[in-house]
Protein backbone atom coordinates (compact mmCIF):
# COMPACT_ATOMS: atom_id res chain seq x y z
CA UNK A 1 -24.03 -56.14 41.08
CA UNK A 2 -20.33 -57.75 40.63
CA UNK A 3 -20.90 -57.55 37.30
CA UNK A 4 -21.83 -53.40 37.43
CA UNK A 5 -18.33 -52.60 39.87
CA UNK A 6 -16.15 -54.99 37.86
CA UNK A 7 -17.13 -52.57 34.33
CA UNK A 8 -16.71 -49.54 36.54
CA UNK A 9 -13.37 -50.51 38.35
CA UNK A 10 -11.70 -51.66 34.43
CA UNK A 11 -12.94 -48.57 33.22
CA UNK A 12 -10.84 -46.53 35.71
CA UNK A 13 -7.84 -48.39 36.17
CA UNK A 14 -4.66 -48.68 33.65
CA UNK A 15 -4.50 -52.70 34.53
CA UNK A 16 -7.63 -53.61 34.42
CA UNK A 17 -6.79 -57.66 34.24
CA UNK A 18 -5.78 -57.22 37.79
CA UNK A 19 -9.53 -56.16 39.24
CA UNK A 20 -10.42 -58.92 41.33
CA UNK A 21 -13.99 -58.64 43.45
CA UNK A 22 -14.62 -60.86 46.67
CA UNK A 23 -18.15 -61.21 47.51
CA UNK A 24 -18.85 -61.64 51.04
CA UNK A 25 -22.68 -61.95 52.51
CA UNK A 26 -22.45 -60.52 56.12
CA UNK A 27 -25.20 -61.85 57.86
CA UNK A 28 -25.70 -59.23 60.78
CA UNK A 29 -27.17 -56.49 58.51
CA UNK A 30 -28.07 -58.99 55.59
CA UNK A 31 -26.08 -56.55 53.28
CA UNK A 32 -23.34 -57.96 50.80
CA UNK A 33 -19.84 -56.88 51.23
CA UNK A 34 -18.11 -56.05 47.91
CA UNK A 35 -13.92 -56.12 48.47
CA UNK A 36 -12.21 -54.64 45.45
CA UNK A 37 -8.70 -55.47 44.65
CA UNK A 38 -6.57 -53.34 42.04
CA UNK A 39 -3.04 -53.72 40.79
CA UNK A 40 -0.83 -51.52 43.26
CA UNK A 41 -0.65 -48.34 40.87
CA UNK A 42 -3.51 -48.42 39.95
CA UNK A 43 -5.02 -47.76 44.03
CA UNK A 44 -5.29 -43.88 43.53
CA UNK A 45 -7.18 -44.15 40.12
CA UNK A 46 -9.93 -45.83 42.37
CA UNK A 47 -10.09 -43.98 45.01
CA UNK A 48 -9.57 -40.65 43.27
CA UNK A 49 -8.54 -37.37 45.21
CA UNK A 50 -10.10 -37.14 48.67
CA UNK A 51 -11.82 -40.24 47.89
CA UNK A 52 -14.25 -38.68 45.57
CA UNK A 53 -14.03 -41.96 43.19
CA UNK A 54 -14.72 -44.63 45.53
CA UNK A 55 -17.39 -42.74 47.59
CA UNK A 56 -18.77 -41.91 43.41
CA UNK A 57 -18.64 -45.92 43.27
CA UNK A 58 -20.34 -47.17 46.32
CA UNK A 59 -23.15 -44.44 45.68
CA UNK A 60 -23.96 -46.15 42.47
CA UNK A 61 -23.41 -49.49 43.76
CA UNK A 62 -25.33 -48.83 46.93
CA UNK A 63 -28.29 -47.77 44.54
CA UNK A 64 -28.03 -50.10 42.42
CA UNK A 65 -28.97 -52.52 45.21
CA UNK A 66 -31.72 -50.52 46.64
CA UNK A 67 -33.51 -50.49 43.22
CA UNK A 68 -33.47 -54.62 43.59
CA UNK A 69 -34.05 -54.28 47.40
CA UNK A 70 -31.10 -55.31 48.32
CA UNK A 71 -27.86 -53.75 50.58
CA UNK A 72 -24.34 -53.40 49.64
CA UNK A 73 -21.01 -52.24 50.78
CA UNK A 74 -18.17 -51.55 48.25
CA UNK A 75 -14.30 -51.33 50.11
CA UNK A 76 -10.56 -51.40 48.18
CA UNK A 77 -8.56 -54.19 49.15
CA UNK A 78 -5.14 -52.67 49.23
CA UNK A 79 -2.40 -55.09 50.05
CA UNK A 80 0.11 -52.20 50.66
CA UNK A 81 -1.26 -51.58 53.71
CA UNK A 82 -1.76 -55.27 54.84
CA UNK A 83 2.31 -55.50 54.20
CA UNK A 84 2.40 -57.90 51.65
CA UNK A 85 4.03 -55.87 48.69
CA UNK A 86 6.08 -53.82 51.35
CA UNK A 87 9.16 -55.00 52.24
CA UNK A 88 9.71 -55.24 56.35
CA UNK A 89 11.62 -52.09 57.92
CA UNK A 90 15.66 -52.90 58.06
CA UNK A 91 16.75 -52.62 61.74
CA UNK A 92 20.46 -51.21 61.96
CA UNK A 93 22.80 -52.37 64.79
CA UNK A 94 23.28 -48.76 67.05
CA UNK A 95 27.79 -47.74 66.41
CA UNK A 96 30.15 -48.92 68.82
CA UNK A 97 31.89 -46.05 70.42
């Protein structure tokens, strides 16, 4: 299953040296949590417009897994929201009157 998102996520993206997939058993629903991680421009190309890419992706991937009895879960890692490529908001002293 890595093996099938990893093609599909270099296929899409401009960088595709950067796609990095974490796999992650959860053990509450026994399914296997895929995280996908993209360079930062290349974010949009995987989710596509309304998020008609990735949904596209985890359908696949989600029956992919079926077919071997299996469950999985596909989400983008994106680290611009976690604040790690985003520098932190500058704070200006209020004017002295």
């Amino acid at each position: 299953m890595k093996q099938l998102v990893e093609l599909l996520a270099r296929a899409l993206v401009d960088q595709p040296e950067a796609v990095e997939i974490k796999v992650t058993p959860t053990p509450q629903d026994g399914s296997v949590l895929y995280e996908l991680k993209v360079a930062p421009g290349d974010i949009g190309k995987v989710i596509g417009r309304d998020g008609r890419t990735v949904n596209a992706l985890r359908t696949v991937l989600q029956h992919a897994a079926q077919k071997k009895g299996e469950k999985a879960r596909l989400e983008i890692v994106d680290d611009r929201r976690n604040g790690s490529n985003v520098s932190p908001p500058q704070v200006s002293a209020p004017a002295q009157p």
